[in-house]
PDB file of N, CA and C in Angstrom:
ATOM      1  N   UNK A   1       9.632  -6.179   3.926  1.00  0.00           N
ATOM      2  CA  UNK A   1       8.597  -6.236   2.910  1.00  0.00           C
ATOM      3  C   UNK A   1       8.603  -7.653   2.341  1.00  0.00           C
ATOM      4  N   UNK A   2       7.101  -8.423   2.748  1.00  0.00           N
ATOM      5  CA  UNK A   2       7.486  -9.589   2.259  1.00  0.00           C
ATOM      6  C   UNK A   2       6.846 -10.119   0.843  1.00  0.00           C
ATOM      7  N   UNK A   3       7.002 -10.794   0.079  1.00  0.00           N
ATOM      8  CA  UNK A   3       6.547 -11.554  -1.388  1.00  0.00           C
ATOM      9  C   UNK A   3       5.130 -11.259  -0.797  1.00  0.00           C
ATOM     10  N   UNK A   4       4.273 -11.739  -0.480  1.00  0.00           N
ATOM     11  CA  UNK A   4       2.895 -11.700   0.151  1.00  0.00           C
ATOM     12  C   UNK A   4       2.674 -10.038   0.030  1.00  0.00           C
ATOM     13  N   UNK A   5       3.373  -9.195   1.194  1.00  0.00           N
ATOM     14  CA  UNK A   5       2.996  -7.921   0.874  1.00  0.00           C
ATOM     15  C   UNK A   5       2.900  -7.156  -0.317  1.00  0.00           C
ATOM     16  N   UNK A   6       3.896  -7.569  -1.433  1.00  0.00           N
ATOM     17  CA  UNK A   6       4.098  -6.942  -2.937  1.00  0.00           C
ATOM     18  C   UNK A   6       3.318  -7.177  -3.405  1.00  0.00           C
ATOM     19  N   UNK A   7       2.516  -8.631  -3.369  1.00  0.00           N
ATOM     20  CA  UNK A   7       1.705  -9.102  -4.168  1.00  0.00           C
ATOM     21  C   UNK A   7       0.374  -8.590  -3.976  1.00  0.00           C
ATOM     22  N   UNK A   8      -0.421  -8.618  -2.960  1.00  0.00           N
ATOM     23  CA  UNK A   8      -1.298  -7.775  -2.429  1.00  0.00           C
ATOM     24  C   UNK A   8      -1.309  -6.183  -2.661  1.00  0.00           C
ATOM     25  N   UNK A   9      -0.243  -5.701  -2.616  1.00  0.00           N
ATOM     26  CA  UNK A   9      -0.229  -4.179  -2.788  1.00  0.00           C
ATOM     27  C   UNK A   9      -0.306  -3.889  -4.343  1.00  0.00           C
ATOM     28  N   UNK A  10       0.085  -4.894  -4.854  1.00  0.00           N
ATOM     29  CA  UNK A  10      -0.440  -5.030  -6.902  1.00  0.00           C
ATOM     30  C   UNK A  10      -1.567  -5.554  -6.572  1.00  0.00           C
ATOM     31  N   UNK A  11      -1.863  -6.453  -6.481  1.00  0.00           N
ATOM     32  CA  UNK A  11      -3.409  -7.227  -7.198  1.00  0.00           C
ATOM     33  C   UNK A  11      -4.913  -6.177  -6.394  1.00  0.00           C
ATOM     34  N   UNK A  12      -4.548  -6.056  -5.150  1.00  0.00           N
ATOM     35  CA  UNK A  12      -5.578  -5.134  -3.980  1.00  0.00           C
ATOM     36  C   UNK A  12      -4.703  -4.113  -3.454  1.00  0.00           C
ATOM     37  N   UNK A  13      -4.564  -3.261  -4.036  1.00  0.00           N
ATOM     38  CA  UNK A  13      -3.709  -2.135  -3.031  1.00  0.00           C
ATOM     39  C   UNK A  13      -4.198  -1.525  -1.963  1.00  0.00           C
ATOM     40  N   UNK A  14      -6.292  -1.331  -1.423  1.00  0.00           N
ATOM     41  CA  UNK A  14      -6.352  -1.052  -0.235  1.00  0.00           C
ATOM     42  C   UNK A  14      -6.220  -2.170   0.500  1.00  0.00           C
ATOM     43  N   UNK A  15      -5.695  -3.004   0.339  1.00  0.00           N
ATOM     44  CA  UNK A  15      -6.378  -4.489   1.317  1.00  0.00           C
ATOM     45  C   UNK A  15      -4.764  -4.372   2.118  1.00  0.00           C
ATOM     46  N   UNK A  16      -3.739  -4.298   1.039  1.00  0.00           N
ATOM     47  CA  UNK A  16      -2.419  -4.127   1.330  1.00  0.00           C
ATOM     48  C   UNK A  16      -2.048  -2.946   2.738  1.00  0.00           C
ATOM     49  N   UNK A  17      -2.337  -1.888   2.008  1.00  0.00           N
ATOM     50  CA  UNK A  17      -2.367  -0.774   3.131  1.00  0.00           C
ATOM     51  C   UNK A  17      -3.205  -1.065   4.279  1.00  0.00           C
ATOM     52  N   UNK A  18      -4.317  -1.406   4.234  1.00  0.00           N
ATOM     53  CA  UNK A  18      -4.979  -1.783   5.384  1.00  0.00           C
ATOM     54  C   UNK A  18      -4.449  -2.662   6.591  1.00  0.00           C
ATOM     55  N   UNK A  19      -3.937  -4.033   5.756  1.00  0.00           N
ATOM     56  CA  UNK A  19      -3.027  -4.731   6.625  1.00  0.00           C
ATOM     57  C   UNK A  19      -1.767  -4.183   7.229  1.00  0.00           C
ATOM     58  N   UNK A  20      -1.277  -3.492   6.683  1.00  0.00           N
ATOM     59  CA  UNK A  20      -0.238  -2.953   7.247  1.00  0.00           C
ATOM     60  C   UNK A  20       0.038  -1.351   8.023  1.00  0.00           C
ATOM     61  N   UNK A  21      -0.787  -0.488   7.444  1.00  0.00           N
ATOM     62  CA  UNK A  21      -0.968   0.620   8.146  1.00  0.00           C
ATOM     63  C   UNK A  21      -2.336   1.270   9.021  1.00  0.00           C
ATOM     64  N   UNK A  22      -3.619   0.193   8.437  1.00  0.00           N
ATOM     65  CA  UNK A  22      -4.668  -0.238   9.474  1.00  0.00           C
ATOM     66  C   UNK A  22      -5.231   1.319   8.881  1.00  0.00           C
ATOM     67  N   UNK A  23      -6.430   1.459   9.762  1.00  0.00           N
ATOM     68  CA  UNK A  23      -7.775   3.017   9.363  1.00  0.00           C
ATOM     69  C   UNK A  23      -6.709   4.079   9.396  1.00  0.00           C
ATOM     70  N   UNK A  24      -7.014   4.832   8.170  1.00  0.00           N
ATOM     71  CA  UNK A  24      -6.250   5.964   8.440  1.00  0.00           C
ATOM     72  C   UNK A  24      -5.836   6.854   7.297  1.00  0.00           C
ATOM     73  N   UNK A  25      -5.162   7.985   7.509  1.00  0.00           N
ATOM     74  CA  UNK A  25      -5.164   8.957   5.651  1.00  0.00           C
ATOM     75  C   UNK A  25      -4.365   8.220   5.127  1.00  0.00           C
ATOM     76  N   UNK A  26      -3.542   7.278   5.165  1.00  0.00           N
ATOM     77  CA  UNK A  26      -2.918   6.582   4.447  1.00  0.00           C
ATOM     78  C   UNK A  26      -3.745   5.736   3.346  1.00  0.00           C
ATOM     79  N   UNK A  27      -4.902   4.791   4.050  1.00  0.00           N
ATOM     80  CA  UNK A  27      -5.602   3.817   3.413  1.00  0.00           C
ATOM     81  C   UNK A  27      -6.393   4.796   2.402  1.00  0.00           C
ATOM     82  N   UNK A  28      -6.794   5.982   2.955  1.00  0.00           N
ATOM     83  CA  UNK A  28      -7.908   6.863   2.295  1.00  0.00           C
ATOM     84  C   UNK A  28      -7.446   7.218   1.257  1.00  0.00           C
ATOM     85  N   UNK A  29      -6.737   7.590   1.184  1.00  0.00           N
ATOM     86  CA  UNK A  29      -5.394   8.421  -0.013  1.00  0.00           C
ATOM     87  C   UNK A  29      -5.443   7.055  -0.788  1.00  0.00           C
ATOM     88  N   UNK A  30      -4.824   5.683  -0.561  1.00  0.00           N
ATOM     89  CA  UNK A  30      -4.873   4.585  -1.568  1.00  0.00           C
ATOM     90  C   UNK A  30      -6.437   4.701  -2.253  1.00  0.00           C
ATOM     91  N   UNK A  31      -7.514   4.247  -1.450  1.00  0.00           N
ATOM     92  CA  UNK A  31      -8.117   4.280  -1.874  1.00  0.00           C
ATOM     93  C   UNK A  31      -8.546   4.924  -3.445  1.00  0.00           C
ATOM     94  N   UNK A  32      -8.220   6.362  -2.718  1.00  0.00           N
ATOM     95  CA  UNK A  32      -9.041   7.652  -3.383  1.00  0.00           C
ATOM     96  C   UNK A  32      -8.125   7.084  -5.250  1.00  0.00           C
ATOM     97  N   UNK A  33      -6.917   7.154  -4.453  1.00  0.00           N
ATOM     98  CA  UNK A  33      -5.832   6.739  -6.022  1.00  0.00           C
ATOM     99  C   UNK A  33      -6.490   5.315  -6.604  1.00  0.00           C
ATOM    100  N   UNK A  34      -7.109   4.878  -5.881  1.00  0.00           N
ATOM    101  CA  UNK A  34      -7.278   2.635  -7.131  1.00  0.00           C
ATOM    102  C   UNK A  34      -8.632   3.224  -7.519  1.00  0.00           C
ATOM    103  N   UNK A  35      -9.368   4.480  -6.731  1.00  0.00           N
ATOM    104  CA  UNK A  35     -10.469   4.461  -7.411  1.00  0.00           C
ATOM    105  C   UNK A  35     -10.707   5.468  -8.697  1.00  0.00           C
ATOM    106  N   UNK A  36      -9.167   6.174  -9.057  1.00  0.00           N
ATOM    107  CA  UNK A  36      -9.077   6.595 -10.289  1.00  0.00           C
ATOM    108  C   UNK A  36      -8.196   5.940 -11.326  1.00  0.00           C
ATOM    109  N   UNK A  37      -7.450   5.151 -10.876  1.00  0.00           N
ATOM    110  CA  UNK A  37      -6.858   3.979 -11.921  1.00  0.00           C
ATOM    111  C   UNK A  37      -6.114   2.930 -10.688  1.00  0.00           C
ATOM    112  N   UNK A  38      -5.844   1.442 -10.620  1.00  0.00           N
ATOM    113  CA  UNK A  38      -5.621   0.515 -10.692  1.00  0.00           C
ATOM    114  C   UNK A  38      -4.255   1.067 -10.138  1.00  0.00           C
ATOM    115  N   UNK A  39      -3.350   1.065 -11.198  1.00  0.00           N
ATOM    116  CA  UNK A  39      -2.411   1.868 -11.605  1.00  0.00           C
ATOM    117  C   UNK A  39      -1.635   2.504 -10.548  1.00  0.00           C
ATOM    118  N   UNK A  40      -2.048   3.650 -10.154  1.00  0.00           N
ATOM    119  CA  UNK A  40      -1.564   4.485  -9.330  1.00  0.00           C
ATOM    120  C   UNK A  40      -2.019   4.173  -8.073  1.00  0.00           C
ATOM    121  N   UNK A  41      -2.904   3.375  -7.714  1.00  0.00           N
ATOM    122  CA  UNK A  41      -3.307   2.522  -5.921  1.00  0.00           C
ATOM    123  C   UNK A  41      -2.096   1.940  -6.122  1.00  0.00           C
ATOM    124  N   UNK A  42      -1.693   0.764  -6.877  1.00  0.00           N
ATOM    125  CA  UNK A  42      -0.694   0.512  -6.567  1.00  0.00           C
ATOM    126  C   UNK A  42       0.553   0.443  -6.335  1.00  0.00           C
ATOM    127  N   UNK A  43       1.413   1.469  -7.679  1.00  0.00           N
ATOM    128  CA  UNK A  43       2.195   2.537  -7.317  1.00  0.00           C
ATOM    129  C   UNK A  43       2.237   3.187  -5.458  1.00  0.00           C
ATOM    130  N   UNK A  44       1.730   3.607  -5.048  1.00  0.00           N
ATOM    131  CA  UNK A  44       1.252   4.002  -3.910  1.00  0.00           C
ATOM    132  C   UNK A  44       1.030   3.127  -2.585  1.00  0.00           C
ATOM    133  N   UNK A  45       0.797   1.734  -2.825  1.00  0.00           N
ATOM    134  CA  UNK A  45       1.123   0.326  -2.281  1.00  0.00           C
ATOM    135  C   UNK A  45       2.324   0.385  -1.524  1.00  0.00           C
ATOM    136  N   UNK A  46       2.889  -0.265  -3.179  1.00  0.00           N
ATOM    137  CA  UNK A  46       4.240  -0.616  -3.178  1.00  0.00           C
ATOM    138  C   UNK A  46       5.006   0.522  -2.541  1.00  0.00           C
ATOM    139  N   UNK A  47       5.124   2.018  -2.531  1.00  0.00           N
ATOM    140  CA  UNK A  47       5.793   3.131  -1.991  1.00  0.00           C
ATOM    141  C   UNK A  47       5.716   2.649  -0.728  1.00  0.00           C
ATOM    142  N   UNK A  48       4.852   2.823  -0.385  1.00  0.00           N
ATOM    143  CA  UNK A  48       4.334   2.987   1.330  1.00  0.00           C
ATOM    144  C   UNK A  48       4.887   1.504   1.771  1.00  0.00           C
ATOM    145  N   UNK A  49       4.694   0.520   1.187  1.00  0.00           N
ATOM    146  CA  UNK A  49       5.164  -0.657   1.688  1.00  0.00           C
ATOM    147  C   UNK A  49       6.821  -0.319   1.903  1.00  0.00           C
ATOM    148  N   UNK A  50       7.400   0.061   0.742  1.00  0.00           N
ATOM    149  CA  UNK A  50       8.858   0.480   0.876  1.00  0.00           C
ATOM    150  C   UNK A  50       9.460   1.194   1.711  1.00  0.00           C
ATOM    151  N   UNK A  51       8.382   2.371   2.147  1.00  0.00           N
ATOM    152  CA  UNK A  51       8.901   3.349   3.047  1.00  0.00           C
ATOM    153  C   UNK A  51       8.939   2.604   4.516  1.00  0.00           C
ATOM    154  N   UNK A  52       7.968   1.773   4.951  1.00  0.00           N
ATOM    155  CA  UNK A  52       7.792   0.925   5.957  1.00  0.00           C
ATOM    156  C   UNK A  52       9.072   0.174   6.501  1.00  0.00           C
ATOM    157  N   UNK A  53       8.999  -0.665   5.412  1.00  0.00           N
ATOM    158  CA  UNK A  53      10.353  -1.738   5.338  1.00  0.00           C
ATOM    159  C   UNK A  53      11.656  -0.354   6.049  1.00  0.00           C
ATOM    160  N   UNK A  54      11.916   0.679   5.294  1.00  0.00           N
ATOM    161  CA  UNK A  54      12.859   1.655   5.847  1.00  0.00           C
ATOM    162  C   UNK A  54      13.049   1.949   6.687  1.00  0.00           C
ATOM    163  N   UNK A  55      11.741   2.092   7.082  1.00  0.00           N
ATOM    164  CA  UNK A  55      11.425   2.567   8.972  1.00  0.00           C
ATOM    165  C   UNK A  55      11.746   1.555   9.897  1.00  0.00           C
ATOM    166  N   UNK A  56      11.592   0.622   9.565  1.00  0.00           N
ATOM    167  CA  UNK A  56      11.852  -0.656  10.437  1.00  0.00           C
ATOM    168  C   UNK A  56      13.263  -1.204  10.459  1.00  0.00           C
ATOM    169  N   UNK A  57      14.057  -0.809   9.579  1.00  0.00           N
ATOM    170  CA  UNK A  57      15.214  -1.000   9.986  1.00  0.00           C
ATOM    171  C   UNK A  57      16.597   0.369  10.124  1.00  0.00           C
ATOM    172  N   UNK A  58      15.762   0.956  10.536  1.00  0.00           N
ATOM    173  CA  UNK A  58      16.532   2.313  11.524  1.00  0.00           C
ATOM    174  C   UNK A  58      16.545   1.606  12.760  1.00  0.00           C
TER     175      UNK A  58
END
């Protein structure tokens, strides 16, 4: 998870997911969350970015 990705997943949280998990219920789900508060898209960012980073080093 890099400085770039955190930052993006706060300031744009679909732009974040997009880059990194590309079309899909993932992005939709962010979406659906930044388009009821800010807030919780990015909460939801940052998770998914975290869970990523996890996966990748199994």
């Amino acid at each position: 998870m890099s400085l770039l990705n955190v930052v993006l997943a706060i300031v744009f949280p679909p732009v974040s997911i997009f880059l990194n998990e590309g079309m899909g219920g993932t992005l939709f789900i962010n979406i659906l969350l930044t388009l009821v508060g800010w807030v919780p898209g990015s909460i939801h960012a940052v998770w998914v970015l975290s869970k990523q980073g996890e996966r990748a080093r199994i």
